[in-house]
N, C-alpha and C. Protein backbone atom coordinates (compact mmCIF):
# COMPACT_ATOMS: atom_id res chain seq x y z
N UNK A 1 106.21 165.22 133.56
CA UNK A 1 105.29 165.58 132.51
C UNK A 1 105.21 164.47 131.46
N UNK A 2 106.45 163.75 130.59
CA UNK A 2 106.42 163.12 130.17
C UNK A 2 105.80 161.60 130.94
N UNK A 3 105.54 161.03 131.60
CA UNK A 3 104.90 160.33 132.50
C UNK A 3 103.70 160.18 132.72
N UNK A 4 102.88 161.80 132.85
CA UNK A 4 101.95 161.96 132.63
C UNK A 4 100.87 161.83 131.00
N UNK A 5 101.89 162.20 130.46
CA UNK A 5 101.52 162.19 128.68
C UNK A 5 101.27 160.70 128.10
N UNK A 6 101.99 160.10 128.82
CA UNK A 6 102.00 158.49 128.60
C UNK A 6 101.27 157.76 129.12
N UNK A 7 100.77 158.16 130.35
CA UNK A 7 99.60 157.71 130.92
C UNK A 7 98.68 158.00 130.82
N UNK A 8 98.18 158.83 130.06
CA UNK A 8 96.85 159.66 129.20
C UNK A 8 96.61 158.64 128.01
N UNK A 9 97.82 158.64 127.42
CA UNK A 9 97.67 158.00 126.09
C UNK A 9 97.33 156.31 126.11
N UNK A 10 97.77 155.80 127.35
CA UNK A 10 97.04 154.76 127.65
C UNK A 10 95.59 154.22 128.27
N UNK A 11 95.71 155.43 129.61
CA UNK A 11 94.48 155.14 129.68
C UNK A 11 93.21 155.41 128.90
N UNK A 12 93.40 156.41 127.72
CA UNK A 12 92.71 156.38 126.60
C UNK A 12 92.78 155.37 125.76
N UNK A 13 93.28 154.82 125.49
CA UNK A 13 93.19 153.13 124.86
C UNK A 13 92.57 152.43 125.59
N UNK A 14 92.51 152.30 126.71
CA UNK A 14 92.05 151.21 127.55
C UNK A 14 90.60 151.42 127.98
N UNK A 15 90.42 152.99 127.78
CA UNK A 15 88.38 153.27 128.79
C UNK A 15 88.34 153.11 126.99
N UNK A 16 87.11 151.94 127.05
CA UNK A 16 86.31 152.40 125.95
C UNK A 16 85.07 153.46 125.68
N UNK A 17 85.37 153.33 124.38
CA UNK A 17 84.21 154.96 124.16
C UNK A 17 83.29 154.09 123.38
N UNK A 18 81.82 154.68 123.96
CA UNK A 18 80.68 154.39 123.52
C UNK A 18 79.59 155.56 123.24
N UNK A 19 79.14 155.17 121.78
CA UNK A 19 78.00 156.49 121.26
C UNK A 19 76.59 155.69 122.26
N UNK A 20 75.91 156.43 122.36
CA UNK A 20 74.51 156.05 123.10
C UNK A 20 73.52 156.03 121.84
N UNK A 21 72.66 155.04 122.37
CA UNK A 21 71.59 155.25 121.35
C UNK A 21 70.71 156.48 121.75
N UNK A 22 69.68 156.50 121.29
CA UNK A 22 68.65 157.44 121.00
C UNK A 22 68.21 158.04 122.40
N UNK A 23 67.58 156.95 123.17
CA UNK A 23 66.92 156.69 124.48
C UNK A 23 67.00 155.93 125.39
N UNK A 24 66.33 155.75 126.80
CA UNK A 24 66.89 154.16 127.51
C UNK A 24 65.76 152.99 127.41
N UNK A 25 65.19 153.42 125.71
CA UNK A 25 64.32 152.22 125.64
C UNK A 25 65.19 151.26 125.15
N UNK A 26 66.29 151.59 124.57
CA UNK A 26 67.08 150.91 123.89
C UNK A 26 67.73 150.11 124.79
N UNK A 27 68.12 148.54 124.79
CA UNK A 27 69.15 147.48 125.85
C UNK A 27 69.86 147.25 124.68
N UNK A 28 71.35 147.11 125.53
CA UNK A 28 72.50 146.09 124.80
C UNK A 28 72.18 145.53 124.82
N UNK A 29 72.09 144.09 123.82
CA UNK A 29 72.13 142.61 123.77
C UNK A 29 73.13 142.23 123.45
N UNK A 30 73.81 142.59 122.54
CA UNK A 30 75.28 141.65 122.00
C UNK A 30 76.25 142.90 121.15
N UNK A 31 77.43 142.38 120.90
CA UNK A 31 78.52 142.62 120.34
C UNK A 31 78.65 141.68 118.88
N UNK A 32 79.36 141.91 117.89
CA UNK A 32 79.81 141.27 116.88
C UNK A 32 80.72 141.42 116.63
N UNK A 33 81.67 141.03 116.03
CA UNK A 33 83.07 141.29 115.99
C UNK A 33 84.55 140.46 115.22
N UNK A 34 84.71 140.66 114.51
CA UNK A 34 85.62 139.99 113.90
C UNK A 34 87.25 140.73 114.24
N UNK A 35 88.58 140.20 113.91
CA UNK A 35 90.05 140.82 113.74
C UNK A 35 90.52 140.29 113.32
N UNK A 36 91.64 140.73 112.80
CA UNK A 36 93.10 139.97 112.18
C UNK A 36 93.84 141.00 112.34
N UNK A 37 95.61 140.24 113.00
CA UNK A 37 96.37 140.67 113.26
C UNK A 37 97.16 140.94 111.62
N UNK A 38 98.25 141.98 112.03
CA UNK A 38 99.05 142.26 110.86
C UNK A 38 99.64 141.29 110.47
N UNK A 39 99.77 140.85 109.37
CA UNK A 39 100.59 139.39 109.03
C UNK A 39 99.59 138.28 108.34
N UNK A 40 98.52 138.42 109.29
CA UNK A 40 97.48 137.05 108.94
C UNK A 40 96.31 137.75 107.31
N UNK A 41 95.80 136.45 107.20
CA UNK A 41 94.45 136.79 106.15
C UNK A 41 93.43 137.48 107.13
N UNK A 42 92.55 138.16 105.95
CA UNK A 42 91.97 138.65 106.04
C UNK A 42 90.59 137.95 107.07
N UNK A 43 90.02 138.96 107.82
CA UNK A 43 88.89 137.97 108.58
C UNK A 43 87.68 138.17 107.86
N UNK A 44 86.44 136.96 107.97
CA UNK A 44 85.37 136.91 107.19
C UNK A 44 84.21 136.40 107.90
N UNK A 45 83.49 136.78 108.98
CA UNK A 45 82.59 135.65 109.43
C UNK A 45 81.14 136.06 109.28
N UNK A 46 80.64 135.08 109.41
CA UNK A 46 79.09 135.56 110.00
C UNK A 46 78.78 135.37 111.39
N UNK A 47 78.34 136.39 111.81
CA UNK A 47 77.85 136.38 113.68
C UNK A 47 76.71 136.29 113.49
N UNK A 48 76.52 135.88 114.86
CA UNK A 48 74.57 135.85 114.96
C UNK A 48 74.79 136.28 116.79
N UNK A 49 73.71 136.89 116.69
CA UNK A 49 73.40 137.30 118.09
C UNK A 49 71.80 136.70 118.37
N UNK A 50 71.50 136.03 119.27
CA UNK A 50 69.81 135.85 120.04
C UNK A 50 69.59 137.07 121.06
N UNK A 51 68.33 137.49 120.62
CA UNK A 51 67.72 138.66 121.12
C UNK A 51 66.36 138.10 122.54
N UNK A 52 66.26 137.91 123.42
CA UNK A 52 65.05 137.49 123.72
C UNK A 52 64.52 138.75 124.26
N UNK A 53 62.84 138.24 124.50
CA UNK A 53 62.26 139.53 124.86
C UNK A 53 61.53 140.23 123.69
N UNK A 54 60.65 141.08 124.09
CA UNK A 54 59.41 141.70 123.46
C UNK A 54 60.57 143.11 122.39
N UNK A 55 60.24 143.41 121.23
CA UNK A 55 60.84 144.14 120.59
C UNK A 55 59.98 144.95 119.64
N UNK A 56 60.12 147.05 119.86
CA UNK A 56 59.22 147.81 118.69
C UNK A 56 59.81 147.51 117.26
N UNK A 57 59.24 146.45 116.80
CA UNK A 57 59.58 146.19 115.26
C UNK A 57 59.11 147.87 114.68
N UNK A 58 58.11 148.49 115.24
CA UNK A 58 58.17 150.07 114.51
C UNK A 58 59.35 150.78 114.46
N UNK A 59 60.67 150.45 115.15
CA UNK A 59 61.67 151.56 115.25
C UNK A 59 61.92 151.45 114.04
N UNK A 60 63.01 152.15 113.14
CA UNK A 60 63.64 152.15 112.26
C UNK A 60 64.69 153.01 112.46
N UNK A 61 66.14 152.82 112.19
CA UNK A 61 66.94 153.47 112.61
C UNK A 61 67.72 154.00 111.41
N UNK A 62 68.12 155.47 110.98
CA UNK A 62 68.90 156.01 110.08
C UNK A 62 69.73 155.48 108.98
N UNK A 63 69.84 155.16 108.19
CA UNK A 63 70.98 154.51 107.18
C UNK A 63 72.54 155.13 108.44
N UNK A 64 73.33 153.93 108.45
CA UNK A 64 74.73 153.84 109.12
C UNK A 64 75.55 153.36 108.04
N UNK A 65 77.00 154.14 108.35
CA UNK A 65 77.68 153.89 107.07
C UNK A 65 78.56 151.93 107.41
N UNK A 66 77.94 151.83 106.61
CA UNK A 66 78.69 149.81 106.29
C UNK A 66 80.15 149.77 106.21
N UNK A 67 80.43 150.85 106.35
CA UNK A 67 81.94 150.29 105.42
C UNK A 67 83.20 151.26 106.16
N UNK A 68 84.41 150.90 105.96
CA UNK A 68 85.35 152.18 106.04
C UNK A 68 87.25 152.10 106.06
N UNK A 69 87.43 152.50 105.75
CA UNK A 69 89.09 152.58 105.18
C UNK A 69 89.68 151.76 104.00
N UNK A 70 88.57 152.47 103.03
CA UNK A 70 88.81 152.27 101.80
C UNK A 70 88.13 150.67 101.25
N UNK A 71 87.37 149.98 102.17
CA UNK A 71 86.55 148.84 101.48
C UNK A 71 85.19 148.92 101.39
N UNK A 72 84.42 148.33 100.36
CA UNK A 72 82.98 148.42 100.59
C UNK A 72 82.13 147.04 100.82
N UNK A 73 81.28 147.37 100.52
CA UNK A 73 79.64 146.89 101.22
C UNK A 73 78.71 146.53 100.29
N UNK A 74 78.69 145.08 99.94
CA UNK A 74 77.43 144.78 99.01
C UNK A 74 76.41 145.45 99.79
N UNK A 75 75.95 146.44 100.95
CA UNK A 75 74.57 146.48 101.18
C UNK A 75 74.56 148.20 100.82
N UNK A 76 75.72 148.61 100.38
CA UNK A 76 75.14 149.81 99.45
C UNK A 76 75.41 149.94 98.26
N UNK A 77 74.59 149.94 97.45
CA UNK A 77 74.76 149.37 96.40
C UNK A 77 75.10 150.78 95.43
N UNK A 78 75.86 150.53 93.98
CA UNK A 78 76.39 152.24 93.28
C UNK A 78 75.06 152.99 93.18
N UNK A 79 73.97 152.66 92.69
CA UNK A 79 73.05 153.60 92.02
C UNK A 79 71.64 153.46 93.55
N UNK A 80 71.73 153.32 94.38
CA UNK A 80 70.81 153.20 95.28
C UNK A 80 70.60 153.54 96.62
N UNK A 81 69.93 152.84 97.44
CA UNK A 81 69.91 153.34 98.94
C UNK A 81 70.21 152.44 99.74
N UNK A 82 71.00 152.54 100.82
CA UNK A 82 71.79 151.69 101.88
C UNK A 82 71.05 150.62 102.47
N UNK A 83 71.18 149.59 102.46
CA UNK A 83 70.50 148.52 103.15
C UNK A 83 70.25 148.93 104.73
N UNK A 84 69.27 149.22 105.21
CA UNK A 84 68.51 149.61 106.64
C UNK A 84 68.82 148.48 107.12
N UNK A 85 69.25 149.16 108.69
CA UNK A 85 69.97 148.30 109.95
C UNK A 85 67.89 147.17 109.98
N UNK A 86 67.94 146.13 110.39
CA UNK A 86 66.96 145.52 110.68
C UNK A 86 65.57 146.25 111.74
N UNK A 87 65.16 146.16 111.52
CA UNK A 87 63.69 146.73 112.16
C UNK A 87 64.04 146.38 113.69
N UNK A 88 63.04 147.42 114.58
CA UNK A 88 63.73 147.34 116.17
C UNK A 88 65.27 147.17 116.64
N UNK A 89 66.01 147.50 115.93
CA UNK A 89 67.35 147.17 116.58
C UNK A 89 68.35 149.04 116.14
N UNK A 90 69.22 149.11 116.80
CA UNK A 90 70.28 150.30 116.82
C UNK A 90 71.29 150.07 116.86
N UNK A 91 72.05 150.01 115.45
CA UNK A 91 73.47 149.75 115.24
C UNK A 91 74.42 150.76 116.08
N UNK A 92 75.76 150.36 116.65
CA UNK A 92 76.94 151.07 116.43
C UNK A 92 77.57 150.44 115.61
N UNK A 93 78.14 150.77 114.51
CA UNK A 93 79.14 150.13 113.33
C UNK A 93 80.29 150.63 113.46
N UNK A 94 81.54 150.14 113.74
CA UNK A 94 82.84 150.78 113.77
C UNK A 94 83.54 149.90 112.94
N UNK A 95 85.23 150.25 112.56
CA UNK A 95 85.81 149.45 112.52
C UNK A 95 87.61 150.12 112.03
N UNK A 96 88.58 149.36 112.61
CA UNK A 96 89.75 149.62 111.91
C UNK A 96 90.48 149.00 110.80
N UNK A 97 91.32 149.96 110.25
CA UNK A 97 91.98 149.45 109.15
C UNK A 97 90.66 149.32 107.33
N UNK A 98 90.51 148.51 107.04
CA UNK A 98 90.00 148.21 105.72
C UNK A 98 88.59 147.06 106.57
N UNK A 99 87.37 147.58 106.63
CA UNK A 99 86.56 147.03 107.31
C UNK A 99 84.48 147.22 107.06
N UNK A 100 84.32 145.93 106.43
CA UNK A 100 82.75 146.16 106.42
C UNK A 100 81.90 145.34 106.90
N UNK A 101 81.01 145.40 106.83
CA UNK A 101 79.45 144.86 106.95
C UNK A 101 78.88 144.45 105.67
N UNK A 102 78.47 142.84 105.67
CA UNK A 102 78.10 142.30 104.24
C UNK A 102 76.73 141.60 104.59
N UNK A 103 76.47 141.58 103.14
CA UNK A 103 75.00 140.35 102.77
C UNK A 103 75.45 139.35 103.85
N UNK A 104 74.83 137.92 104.67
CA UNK A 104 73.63 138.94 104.80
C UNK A 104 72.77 139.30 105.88
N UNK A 105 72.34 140.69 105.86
CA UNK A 105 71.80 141.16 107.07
C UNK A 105 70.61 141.06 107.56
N UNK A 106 70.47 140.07 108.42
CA UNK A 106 69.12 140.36 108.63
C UNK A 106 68.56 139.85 110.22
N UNK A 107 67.33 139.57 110.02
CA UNK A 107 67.02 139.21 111.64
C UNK A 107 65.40 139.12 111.65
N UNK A 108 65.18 137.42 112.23
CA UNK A 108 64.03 137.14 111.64
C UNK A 108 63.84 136.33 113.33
N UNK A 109 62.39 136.03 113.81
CA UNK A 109 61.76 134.91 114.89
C UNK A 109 62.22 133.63 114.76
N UNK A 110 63.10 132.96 115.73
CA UNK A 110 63.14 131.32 115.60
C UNK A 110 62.24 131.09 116.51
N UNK A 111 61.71 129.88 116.86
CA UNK A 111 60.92 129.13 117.80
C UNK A 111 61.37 127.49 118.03
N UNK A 112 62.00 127.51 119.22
CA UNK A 112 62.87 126.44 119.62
C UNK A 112 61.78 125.16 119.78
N UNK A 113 62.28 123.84 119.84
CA UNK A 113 61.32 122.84 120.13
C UNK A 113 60.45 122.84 121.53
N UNK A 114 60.80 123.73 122.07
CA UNK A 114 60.41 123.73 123.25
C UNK A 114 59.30 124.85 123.81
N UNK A 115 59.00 125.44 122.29
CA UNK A 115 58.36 126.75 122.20
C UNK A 115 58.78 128.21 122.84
N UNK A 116 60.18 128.10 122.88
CA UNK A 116 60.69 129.06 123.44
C UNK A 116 61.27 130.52 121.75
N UNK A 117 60.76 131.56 122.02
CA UNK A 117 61.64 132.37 121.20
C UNK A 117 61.98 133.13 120.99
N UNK A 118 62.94 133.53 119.76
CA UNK A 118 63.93 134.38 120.23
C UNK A 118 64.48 135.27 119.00
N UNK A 119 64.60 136.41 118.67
CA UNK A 119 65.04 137.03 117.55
C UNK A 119 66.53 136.72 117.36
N UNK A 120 66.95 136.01 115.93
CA UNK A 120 67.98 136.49 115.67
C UNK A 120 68.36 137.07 114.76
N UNK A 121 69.05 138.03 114.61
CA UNK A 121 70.24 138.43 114.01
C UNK A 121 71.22 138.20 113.39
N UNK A 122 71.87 138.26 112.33
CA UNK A 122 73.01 137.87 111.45
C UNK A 122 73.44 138.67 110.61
N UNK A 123 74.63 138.49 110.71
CA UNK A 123 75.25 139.76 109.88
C UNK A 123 77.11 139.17 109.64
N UNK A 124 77.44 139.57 107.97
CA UNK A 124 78.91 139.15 107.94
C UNK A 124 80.05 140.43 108.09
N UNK A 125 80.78 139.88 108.55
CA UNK A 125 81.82 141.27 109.15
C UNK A 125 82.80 140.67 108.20
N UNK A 126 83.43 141.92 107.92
CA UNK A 126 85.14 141.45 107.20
C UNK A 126 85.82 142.77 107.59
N UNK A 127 86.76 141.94 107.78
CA UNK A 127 88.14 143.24 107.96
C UNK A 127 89.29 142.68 107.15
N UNK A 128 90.33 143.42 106.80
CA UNK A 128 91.20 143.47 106.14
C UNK A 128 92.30 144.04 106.98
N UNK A 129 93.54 143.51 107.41
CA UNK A 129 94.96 143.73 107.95
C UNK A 129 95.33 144.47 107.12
N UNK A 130 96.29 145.91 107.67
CA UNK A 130 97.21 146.64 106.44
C UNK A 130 98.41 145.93 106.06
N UNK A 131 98.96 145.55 105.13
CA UNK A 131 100.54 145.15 104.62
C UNK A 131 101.87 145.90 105.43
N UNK A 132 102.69 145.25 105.76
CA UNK A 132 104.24 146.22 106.15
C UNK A 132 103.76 146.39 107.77
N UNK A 133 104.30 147.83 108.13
CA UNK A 133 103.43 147.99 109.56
C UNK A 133 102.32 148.20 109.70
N UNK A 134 101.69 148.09 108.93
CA UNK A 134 100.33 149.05 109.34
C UNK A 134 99.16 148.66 110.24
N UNK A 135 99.72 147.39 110.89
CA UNK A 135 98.74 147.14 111.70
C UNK A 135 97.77 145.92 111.43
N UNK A 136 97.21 145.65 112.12
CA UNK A 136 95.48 144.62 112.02
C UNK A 136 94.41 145.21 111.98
N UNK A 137 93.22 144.69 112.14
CA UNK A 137 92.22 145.51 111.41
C UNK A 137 90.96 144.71 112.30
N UNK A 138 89.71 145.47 112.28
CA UNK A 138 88.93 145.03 113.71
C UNK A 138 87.46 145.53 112.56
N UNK A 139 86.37 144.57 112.72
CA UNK A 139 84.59 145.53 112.21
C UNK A 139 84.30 144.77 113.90
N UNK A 140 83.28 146.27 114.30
CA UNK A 140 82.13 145.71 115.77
C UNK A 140 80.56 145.76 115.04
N UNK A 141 79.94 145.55 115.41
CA UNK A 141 77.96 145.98 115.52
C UNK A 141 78.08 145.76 116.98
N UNK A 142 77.75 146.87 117.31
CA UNK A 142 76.99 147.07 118.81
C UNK A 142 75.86 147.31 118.76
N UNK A 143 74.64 145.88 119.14
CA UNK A 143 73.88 145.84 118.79
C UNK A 143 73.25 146.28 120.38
N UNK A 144 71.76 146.98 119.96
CA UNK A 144 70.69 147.44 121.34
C UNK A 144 69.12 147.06 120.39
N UNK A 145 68.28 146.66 121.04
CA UNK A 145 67.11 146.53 121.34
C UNK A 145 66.47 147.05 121.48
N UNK A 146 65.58 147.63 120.64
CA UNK A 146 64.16 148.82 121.14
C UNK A 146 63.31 148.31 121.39
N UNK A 147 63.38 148.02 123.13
CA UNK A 147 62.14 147.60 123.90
C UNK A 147 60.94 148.22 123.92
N UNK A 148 59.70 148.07 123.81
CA UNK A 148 58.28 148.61 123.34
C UNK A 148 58.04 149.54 124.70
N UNK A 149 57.62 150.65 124.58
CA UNK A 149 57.31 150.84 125.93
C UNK A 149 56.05 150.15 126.63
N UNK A 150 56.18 150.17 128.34
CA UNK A 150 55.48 149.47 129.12
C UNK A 150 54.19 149.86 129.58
């Protein structure tokens, strides 16, 4: 029994869990992701993801919470309303430990020299390690694509 209990508790660590978006108009395109182990500074980056492909700039997706275990989010601001995930796209926002989503967010058309193009995306992640044991600390965007229908 004990054997069994232990092997639950792992293979639950190991299958990841994923929320679905809305519909299957929606494609994964990318991941974002920052960590720091217990011990180290704090992590700070900016990611960018390239999107190619036709995209419903009409979607708009729900205010998602930016922030969580006790840090915040220049994109919600005290007296106002949450900075909206970018037009056509569907956040998953997670994160452990002390972890947000910062300025700045956004996602605009490049056009390469070659006339090729491509949406990107940008966005700054920070996480924060707990002190003593408490661990390291992880922000994701699981980013999807709302492809137009055909």
């Amino acid at each position: 029994m004990r054997t069994f209990f232990f092997a639950a508790i792992l293979l639950s660590l190991l299958t990841p869990t994923r929320a679905n978006p809305p519909d299957s108009s929606f494609e994964w395109v990318c991941d974002m992701y920052v960590a720091a182990e217990q011990g180290q500074s704090a992590a700070i980056e900016i990611k960018e993801c390239r999107v190619t492909g036709d995209i419903d700039l009409n979607y708009h997706q729900p205010p998602v919470g930016w922030s969580g275990g006790g840090a915040t989010s220049d994109l919600v601001p005290v007296n106002g309303n949450a900075t909206p995930v970018p037009a056509g796209f569907y956040f998953e926002v997670s994160g452990g430990r002390y972890w947000s989503v910062l300025k700045p967010l956004e996602s605009y058309w490049v056009l390469t020299d070659d006339n090729a193009k491509f949406r990107l995306v940008r966005a700054k992640l920070y996480c924060g390690p707990g002190g003593g044991n408490t661990g390291g600390c992880n922000t994701t965007i699981r980013v999807y694509a709302k492809r137009p229908p055909k």
